[in-house]
N, C-alpha and C. Protein backbone atom coordinates (compact mmCIF):
# COMPACT_ATOMS: atom_id res chain seq x y z
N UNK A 1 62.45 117.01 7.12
CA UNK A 1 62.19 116.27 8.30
C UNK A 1 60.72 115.88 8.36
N UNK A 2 60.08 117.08 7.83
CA UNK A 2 58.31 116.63 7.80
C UNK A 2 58.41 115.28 7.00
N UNK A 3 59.21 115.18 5.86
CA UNK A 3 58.82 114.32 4.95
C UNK A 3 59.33 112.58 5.60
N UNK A 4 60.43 113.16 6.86
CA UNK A 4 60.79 111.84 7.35
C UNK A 4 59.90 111.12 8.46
N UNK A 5 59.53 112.39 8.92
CA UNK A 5 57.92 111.85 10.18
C UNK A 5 56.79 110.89 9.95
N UNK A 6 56.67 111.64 8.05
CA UNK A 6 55.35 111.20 7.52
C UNK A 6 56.24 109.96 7.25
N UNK A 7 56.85 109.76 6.50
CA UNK A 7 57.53 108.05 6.62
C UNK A 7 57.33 107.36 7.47
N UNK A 8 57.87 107.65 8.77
CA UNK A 8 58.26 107.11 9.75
C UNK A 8 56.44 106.83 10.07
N UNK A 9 55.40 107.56 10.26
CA UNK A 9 54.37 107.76 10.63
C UNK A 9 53.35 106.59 9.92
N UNK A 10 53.79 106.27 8.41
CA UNK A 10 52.92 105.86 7.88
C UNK A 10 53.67 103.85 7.75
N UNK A 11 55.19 103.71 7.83
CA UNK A 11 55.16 102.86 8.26
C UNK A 11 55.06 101.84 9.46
N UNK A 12 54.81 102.90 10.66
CA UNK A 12 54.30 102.48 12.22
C UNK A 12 52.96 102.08 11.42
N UNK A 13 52.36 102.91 11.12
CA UNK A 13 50.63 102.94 10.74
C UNK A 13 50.57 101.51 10.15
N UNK A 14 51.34 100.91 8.94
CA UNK A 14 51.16 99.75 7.99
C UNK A 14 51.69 98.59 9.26
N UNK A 15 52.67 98.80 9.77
CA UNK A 15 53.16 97.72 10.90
C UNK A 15 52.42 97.57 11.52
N UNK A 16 51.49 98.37 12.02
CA UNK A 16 50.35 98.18 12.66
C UNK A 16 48.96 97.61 12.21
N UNK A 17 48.64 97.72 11.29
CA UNK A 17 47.84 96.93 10.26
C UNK A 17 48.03 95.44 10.07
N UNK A 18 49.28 95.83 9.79
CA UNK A 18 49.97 94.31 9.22
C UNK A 18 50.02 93.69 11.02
N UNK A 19 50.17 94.02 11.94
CA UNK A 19 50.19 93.46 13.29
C UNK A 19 48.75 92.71 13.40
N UNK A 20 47.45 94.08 13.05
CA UNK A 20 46.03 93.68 13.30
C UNK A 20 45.96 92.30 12.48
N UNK A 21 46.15 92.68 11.26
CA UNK A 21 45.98 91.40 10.08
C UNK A 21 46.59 90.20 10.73
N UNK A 22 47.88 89.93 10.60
CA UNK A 22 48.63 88.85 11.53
C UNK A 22 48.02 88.15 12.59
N UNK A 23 47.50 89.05 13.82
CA UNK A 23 46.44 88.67 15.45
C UNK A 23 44.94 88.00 14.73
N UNK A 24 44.91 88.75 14.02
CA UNK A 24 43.03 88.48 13.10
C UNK A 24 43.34 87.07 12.51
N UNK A 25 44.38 87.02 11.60
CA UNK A 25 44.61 85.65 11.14
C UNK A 25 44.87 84.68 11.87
N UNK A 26 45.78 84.79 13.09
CA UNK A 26 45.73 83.93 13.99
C UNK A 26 44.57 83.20 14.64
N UNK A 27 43.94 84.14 14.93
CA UNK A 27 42.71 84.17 15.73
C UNK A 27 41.84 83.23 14.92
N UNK A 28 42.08 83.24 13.55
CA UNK A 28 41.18 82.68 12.48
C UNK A 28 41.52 81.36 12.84
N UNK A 29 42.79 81.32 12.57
CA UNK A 29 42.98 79.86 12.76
C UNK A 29 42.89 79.10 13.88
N UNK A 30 43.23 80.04 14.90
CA UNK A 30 42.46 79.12 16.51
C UNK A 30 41.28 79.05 16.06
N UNK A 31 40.26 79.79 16.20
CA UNK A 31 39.16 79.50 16.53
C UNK A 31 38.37 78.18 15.52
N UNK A 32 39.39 78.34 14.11
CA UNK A 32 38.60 77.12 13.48
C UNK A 32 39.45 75.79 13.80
N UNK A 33 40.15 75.93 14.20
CA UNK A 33 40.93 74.92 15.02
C UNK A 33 40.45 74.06 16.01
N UNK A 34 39.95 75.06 16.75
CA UNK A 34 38.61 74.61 17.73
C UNK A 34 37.09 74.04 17.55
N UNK A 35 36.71 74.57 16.25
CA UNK A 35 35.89 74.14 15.89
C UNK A 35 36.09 72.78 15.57
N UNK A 36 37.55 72.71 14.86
CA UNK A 36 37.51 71.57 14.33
C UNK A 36 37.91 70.40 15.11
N UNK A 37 38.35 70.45 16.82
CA UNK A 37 38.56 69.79 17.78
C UNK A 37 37.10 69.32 18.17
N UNK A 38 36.24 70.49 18.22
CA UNK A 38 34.53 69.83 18.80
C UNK A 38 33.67 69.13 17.83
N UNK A 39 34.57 69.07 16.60
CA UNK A 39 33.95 68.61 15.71
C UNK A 39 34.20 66.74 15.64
N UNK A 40 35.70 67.02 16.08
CA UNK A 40 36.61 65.52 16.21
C UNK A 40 35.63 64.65 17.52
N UNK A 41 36.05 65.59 18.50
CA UNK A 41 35.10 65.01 20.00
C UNK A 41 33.84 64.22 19.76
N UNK A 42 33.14 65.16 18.88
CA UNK A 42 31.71 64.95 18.35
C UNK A 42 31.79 63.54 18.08
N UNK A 43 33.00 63.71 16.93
CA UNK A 43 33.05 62.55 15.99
C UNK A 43 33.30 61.46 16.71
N UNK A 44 34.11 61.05 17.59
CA UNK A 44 34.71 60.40 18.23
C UNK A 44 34.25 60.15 19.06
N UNK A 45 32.80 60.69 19.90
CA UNK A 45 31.95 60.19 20.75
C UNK A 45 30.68 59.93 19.96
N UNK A 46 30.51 60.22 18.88
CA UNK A 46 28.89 59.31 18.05
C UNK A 46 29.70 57.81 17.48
N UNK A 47 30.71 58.08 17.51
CA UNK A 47 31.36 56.82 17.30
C UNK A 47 31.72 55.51 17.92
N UNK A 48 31.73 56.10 19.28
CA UNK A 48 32.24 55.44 20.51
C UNK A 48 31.02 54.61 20.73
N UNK A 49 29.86 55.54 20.80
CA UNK A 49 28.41 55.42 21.35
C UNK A 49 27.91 53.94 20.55
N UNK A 50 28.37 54.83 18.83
CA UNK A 50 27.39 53.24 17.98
C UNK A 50 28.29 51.90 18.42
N UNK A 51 30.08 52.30 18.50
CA UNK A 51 30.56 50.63 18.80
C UNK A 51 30.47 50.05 19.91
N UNK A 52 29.79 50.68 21.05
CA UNK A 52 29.22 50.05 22.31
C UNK A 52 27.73 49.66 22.05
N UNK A 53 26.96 50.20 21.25
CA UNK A 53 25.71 49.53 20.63
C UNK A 53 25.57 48.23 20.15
N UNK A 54 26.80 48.21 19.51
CA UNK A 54 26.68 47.52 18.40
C UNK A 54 27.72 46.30 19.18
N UNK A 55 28.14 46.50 19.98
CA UNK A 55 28.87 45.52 21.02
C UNK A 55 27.90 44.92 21.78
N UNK A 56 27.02 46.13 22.44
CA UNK A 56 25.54 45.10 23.28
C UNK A 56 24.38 44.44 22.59
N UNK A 57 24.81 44.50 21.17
CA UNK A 57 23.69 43.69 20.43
C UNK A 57 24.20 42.60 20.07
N UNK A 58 25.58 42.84 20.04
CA UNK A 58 26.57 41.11 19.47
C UNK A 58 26.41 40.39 20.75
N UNK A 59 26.70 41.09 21.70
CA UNK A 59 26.51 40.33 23.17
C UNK A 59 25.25 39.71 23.60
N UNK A 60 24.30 40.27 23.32
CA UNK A 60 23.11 39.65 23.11
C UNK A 60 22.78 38.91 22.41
N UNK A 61 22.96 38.93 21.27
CA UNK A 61 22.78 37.49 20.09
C UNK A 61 23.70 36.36 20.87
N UNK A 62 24.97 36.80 21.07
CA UNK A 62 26.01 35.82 21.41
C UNK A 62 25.04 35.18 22.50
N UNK A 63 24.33 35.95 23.09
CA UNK A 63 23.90 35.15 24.67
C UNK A 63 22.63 33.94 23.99
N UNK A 64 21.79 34.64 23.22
CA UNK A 64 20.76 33.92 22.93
C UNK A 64 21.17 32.76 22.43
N UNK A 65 21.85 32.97 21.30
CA UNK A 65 22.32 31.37 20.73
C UNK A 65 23.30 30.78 21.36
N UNK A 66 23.53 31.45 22.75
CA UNK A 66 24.71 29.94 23.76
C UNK A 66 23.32 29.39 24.51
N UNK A 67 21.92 30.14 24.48
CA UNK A 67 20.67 29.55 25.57
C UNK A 67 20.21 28.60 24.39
N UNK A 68 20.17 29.13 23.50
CA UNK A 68 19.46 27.98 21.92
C UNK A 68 20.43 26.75 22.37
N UNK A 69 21.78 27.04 22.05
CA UNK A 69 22.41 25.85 21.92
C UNK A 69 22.21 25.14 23.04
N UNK A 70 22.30 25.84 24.59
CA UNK A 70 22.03 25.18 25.38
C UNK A 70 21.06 23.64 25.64
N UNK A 71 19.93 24.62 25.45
CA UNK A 71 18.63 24.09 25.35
C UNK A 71 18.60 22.66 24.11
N UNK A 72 19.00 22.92 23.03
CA UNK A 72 19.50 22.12 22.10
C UNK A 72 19.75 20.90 22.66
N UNK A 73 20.81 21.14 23.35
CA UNK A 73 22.13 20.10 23.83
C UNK A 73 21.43 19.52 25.05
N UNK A 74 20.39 20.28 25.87
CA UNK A 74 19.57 19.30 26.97
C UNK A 74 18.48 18.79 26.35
N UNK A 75 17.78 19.30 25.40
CA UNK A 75 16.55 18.52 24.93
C UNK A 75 17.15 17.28 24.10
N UNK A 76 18.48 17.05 23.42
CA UNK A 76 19.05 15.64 22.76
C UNK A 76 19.14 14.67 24.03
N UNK A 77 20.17 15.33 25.23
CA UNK A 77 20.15 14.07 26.05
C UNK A 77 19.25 14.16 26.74
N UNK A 78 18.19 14.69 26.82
CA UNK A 78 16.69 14.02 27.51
C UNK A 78 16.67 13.09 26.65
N UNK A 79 16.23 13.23 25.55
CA UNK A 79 15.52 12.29 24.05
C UNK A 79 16.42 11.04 24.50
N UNK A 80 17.91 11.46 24.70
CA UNK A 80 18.75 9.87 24.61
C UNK A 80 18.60 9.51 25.58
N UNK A 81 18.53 10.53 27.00
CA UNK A 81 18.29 9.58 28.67
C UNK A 81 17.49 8.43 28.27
N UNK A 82 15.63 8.77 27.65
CA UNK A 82 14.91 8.28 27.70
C UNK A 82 15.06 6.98 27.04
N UNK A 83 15.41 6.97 25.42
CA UNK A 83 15.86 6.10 24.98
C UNK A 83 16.68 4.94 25.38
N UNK A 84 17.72 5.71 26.32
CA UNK A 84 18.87 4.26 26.83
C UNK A 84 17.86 3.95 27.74
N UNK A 85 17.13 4.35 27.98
CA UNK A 85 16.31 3.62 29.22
C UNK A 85 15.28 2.68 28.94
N UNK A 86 14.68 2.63 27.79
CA UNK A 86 13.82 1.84 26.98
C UNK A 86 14.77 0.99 26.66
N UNK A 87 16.28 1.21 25.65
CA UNK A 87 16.72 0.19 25.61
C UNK A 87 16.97 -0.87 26.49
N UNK A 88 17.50 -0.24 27.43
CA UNK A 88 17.87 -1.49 29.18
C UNK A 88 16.49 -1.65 29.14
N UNK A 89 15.46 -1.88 29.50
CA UNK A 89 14.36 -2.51 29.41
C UNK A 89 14.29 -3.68 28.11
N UNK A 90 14.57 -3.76 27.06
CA UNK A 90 14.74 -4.29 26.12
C UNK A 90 16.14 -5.20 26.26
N UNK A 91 17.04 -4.66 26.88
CA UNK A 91 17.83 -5.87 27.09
C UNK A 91 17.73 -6.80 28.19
N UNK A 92 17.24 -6.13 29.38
CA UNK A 92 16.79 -6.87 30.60
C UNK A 92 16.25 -8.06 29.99
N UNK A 93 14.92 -7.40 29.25
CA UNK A 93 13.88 -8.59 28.20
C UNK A 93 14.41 -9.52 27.39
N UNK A 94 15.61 -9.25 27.03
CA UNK A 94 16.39 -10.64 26.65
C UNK A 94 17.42 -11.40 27.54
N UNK A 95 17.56 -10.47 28.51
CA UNK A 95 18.70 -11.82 29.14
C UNK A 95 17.42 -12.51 29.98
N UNK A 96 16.41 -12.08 30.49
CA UNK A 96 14.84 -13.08 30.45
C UNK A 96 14.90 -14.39 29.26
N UNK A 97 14.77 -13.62 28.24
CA UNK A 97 14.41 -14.65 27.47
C UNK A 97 15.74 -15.76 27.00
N UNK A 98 16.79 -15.09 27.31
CA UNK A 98 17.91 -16.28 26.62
C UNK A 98 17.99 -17.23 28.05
N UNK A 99 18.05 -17.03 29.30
CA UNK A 99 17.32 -18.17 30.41
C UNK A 99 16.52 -19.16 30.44
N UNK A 100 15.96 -18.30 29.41
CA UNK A 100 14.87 -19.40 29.20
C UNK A 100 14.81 -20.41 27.58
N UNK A 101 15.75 -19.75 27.11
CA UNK A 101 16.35 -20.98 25.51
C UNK A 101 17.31 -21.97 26.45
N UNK A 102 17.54 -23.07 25.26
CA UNK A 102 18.17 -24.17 25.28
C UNK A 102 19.12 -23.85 24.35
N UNK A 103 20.49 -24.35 24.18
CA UNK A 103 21.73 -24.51 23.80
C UNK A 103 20.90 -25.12 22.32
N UNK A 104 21.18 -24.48 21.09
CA UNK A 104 22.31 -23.36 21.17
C UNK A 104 21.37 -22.15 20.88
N UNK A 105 20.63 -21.79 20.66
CA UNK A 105 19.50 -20.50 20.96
C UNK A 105 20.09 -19.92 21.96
N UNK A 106 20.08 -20.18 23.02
CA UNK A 106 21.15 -19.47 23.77
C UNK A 106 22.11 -19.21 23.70
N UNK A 107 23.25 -19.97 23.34
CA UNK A 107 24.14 -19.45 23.25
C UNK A 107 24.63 -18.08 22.32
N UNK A 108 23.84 -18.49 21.39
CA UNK A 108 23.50 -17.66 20.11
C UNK A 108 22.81 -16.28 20.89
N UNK A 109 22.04 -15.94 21.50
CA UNK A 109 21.67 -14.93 22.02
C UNK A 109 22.48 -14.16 23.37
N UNK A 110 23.02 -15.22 24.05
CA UNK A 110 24.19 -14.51 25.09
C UNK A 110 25.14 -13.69 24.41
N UNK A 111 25.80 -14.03 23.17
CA UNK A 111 26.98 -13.71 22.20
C UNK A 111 26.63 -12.64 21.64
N UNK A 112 24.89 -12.23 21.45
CA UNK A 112 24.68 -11.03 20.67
C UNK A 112 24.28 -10.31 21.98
N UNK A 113 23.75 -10.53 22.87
CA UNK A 113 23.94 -9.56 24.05
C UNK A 113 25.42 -9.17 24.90
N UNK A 114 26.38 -9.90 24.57
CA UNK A 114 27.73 -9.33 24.99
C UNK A 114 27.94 -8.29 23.58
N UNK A 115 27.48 -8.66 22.46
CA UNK A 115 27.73 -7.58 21.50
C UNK A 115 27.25 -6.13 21.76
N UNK A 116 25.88 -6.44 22.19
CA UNK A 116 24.92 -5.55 22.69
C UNK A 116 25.47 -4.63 23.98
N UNK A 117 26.17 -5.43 24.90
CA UNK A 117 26.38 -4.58 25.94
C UNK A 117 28.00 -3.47 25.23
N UNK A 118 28.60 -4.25 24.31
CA UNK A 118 29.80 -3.67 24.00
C UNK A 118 29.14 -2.36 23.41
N UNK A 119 28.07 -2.55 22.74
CA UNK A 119 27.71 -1.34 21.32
C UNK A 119 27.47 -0.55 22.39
N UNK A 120 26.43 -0.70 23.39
CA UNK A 120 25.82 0.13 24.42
C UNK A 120 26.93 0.82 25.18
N UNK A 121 28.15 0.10 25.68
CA UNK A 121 29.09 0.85 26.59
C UNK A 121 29.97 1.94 25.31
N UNK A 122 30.19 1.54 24.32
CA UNK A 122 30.83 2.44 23.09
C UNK A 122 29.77 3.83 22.91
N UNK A 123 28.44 3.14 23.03
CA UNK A 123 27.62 4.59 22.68
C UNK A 123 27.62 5.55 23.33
N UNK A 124 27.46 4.89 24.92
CA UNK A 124 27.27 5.66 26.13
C UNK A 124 28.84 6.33 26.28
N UNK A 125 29.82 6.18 26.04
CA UNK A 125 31.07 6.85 26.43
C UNK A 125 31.27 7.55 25.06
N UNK A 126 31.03 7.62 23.98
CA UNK A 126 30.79 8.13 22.75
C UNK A 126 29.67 9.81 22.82
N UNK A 127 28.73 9.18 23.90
CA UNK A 127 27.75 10.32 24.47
C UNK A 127 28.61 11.15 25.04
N UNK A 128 28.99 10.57 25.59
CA UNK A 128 30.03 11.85 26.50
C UNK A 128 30.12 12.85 26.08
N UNK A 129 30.63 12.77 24.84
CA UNK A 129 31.42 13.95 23.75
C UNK A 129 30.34 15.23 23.98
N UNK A 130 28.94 14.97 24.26
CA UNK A 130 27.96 16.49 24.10
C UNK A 130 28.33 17.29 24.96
N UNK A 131 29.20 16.80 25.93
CA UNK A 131 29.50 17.69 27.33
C UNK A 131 30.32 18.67 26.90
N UNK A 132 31.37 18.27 26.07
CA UNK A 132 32.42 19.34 25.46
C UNK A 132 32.13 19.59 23.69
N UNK A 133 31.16 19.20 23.38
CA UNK A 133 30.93 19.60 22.35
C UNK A 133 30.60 21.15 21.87
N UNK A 134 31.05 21.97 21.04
CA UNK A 134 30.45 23.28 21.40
C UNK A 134 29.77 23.45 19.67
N UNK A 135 29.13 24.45 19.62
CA UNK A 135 28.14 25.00 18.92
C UNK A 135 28.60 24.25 17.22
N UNK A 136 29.90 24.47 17.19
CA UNK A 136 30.58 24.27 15.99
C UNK A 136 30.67 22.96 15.40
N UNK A 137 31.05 22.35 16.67
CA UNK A 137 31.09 20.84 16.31
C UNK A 137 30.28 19.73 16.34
N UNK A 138 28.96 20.68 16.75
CA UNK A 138 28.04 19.91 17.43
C UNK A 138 27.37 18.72 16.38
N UNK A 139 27.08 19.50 15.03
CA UNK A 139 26.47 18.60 13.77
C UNK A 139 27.24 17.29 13.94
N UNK A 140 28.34 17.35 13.98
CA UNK A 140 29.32 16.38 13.38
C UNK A 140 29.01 15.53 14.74
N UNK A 141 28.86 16.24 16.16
CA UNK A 141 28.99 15.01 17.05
C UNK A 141 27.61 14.26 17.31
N UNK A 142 26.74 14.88 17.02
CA UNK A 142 25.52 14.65 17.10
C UNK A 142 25.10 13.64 16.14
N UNK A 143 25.75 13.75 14.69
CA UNK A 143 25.37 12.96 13.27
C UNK A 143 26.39 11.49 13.95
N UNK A 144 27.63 11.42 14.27
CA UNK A 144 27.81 10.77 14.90
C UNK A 144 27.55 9.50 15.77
N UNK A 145 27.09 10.26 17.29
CA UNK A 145 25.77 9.47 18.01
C UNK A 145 24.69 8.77 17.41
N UNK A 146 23.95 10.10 16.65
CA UNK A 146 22.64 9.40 15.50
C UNK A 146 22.89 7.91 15.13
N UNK A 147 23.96 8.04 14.32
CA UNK A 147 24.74 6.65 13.40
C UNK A 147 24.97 5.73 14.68
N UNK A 148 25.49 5.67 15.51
CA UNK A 148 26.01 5.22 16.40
C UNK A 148 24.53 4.28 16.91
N UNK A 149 23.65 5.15 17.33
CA UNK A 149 22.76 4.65 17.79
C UNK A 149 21.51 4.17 17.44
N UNK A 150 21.45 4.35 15.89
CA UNK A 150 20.74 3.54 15.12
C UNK A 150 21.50 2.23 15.25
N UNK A 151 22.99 1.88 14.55
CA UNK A 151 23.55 0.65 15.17
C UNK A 151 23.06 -0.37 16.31
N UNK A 152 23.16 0.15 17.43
CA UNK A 152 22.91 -0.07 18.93
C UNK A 152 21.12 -0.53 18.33
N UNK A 153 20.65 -0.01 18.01
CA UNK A 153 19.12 0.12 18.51
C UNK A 153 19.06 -1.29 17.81
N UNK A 154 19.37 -1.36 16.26
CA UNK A 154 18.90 -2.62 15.04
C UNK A 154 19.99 -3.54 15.56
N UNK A 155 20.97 -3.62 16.63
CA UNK A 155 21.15 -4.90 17.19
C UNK A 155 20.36 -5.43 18.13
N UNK A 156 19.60 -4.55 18.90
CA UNK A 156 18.95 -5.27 19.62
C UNK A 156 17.70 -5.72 19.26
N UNK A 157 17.32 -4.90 17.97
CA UNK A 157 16.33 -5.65 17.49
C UNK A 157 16.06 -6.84 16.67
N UNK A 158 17.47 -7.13 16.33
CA UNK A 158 17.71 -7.84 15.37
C UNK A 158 18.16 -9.44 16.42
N UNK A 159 18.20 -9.21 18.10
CA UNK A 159 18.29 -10.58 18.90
C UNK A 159 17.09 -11.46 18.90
């Protein structure tokens, strides 16, 4: 019976070991478990942090070059206000002067000022386009006008 106690005695004793070992291992693995949750958090908030950085710096460029383009797009139609306005001065100056020709000089110059007013109303509604023009398309509408209004300009110089 002694010999069944000590049995009995020494496998409580190992079950019990083997219990500690088992709780200890557990424990192992929570706790690096946890570690490895504050490690994720970590991760996942230095992460968060740089793509909101890096969001208020795109947002900022984005802003500057819609004020560039802005600015762009008002300093052209100043340049053209001014211009169509020199031109009408320049055409005023010829329907002056074709008043004052005789047939057919005149007539010849009325015919290129109805040309003149056509090129001018095509340019000016052609202008339009900068209003909805955006950043992308702008070369193309701008090279456009340019062409457009070199046209316009060497007809009226050419009355």
């Amino acid at each position: 019976m002694r010999a069944f106690t000590l049995i009995v005695s020494a496998l409580a004793l190992t079950s019990a070991v083997a219990c500690e070992t088992a709780r200890g291992q557990q424990e192992k693995v929570d706790h690096a478990q946890a570690e490895a949750d504050q490690k994720i958090a970590e991760a996942n908030r230095e992460a968060s942090e740089k793509v909101n950085a890096a969001q208020a710096d795109a947002d900022k460029k984005a802003a500057e070059a819609q004020l560039a383009f802005t600015k762009l797009r008002e300093d052209y139609r100043h340049d053209v206000n001014s211009k169509l306005a020199d031109l009408d001065k320049k055409i005023a100056d010829l329907d002056v002067k074709a008043k004052t020709l005789k047939a057919p000089k005149r007539t010849e110059l009325d015919s290129k000022l109805v040309d003149i007013r056509q090129a001018r109303q095509a340019f000016v509604s052609e202008y339009q386009s900068i209003e909805t023009a955006s950043a992308l398309t702008w070369d193309d509408v701008k090279k456009r006008l340019d062409k457009s209004w070199t046209e316009l300009e060497a007809k009226v110089k050419d009355a």
